[in-house]
C-alpha atoms as a PDB file:
ATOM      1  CA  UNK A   1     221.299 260.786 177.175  1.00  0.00           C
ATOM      2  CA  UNK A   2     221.025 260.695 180.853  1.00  0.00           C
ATOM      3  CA  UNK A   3     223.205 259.198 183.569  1.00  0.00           C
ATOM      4  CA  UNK A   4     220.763 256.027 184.126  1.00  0.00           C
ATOM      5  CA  UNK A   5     220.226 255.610 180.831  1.00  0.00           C
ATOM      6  CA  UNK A   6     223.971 255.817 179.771  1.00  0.00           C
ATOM      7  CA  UNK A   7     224.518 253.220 182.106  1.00  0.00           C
ATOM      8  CA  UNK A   8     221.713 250.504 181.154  1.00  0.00           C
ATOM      9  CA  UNK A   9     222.921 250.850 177.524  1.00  0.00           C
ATOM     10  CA  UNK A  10     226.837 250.483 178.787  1.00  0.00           C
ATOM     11  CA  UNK A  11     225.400 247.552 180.960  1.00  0.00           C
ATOM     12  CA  UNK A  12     223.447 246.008 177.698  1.00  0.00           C
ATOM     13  CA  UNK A  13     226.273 246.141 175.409  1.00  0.00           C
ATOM     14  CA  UNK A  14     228.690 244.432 177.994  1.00  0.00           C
ATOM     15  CA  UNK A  15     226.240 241.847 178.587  1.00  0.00           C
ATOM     16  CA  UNK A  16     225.681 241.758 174.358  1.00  0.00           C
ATOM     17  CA  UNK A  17     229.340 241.487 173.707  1.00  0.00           C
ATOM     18  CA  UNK A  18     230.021 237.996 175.157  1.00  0.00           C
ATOM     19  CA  UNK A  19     225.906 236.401 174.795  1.00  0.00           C
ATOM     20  CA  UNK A  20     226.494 232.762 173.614  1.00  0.00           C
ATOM     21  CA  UNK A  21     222.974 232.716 172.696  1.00  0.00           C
ATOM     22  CA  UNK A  22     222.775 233.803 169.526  1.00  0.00           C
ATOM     23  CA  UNK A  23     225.528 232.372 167.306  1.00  0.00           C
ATOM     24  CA  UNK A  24     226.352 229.230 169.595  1.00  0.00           C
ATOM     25  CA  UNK A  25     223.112 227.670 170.414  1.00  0.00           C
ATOM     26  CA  UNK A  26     222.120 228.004 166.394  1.00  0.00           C
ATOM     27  CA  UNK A  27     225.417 225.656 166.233  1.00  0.00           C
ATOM     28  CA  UNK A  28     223.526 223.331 168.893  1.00  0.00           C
ATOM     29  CA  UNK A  29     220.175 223.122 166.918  1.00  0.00           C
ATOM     30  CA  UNK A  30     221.876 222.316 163.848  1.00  0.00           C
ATOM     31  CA  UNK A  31     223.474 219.544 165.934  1.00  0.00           C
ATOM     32  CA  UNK A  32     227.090 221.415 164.694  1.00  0.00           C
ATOM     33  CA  UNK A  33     227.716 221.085 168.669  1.00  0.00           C
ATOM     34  CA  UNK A  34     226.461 219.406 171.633  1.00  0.00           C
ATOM     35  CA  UNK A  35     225.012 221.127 174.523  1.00  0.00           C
ATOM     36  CA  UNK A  36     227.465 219.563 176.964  1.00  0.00           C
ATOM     37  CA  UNK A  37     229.869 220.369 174.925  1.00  0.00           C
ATOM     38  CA  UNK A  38     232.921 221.798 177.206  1.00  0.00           C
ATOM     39  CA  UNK A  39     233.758 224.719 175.625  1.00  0.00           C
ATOM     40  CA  UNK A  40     230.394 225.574 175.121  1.00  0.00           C
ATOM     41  CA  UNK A  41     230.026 225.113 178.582  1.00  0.00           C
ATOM     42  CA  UNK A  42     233.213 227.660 179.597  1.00  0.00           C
ATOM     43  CA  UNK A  43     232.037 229.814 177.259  1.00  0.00           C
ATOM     44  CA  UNK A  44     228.443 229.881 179.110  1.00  0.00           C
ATOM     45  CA  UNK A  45     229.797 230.168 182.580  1.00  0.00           C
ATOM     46  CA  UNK A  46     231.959 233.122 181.848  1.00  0.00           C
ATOM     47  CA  UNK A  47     229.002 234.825 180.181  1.00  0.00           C
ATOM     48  CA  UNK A  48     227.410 234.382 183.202  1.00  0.00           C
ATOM     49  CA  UNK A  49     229.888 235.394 185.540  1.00  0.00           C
ATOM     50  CA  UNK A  50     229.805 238.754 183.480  1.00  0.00           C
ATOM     51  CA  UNK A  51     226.241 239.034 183.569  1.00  0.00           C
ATOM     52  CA  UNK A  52     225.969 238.904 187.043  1.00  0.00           C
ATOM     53  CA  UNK A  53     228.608 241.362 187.411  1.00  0.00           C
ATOM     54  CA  UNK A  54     226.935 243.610 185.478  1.00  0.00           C
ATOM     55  CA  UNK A  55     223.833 243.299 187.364  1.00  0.00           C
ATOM     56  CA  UNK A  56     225.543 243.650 191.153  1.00  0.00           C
ATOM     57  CA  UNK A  57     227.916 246.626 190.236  1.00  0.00           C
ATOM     58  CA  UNK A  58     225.632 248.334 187.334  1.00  0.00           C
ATOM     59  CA  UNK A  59     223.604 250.409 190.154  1.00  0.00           C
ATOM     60  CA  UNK A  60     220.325 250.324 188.121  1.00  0.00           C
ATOM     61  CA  UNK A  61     217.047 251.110 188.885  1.00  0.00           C
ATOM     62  CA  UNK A  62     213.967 248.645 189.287  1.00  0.00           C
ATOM     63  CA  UNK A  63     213.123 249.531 185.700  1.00  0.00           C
ATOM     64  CA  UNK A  64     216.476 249.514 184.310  1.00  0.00           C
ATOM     65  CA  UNK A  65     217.017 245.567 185.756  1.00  0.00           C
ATOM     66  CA  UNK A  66     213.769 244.418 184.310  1.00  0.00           C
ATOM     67  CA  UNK A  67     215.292 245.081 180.530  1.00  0.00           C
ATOM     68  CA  UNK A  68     218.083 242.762 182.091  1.00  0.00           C
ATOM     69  CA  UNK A  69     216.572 240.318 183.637  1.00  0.00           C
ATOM     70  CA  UNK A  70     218.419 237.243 183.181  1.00  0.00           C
ATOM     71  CA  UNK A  71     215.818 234.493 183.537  1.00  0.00           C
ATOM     72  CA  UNK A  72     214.322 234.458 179.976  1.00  0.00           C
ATOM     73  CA  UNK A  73     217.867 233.638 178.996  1.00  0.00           C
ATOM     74  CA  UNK A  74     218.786 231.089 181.883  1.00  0.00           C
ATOM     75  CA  UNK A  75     215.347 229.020 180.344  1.00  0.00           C
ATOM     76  CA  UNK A  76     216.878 228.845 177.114  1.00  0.00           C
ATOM     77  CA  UNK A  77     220.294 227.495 178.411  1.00  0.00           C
ATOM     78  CA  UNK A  78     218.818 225.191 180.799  1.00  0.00           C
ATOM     79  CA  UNK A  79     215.859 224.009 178.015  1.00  0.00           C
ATOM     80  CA  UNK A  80     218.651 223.136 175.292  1.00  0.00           C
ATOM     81  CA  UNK A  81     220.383 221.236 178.235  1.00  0.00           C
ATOM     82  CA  UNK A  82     223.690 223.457 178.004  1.00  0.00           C
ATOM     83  CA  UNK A  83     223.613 223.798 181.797  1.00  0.00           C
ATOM     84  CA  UNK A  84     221.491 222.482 184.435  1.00  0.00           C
ATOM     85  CA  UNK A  85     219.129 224.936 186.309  1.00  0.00           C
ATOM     86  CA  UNK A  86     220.883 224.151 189.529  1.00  0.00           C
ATOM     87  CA  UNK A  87     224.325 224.817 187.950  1.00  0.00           C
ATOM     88  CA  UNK A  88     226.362 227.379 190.292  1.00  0.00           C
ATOM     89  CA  UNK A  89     226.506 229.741 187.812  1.00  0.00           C
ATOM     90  CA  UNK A  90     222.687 230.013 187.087  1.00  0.00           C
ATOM     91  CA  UNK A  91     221.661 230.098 190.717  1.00  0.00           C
ATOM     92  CA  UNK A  92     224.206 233.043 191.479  1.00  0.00           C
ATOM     93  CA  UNK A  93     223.240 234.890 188.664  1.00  0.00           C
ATOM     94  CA  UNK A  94     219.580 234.991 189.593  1.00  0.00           C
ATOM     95  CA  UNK A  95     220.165 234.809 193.547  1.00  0.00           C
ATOM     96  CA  UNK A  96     222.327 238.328 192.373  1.00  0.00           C
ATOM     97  CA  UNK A  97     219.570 239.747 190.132  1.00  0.00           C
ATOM     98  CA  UNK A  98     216.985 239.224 192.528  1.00  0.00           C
ATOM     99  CA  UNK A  99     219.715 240.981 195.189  1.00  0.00           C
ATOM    100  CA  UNK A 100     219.908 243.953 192.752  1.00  0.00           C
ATOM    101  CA  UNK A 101     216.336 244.400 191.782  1.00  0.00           C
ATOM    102  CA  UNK A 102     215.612 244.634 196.302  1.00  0.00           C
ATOM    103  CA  UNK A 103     217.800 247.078 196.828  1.00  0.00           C
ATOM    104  CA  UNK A 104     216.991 249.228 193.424  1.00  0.00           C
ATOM    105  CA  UNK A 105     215.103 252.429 193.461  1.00  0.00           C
ATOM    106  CA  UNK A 106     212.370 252.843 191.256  1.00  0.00           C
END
């Protein structure tokens, strides 16, 4: 495996390890939990937080940070109203992804 590709898989399984998505939001569609729910919430945020950390220390290329590109997820959060899209830690993350993906090489 090469060097960039060692490092977008380390980057995905970091990111994998803590998603919320998955197991979480199932409990808010089977109204288990409420998407304001605060733990739900903490959890969310500190997902975030490690996403974006990922994505300004990961040193990944252009093509590397599409495959990551947090948006897809952030429309899911914000559409099942477990954050808002101005929420802190949704406009770092992306204001840090789009950060990343300007200073990436190809």
């Amino acid at each position: 495996m090469e060097p960039n590709e060692e490092a977008l898989q380390r980057a995905i399984s970091t990111i994998a390890q803590s998603d919320p998505l998955i197991k979480l939001l199932q409990q808010v569609s089977l109204r288990k939990m409420e998407p304001t729910d605060a733990g739900l919430r903490a959890i969310t945020v500190s997902w975030l937080a490690t996403y974006q950390k990922v994505v300004e220390v990961g040193r990944l290329s252009k093509q590397d940070l599409r495959r990551l590109d947090p948006n897809p997820r952030l429309a899911v959060l914000i559409e099942r109203g477990v954050l808002p899209g101005d929420h802190t830690a949704i406009t770092s993350l992306r204001a840090a992804f789009e950060t990343a993906f300007q200073r990436a090489a190809q």
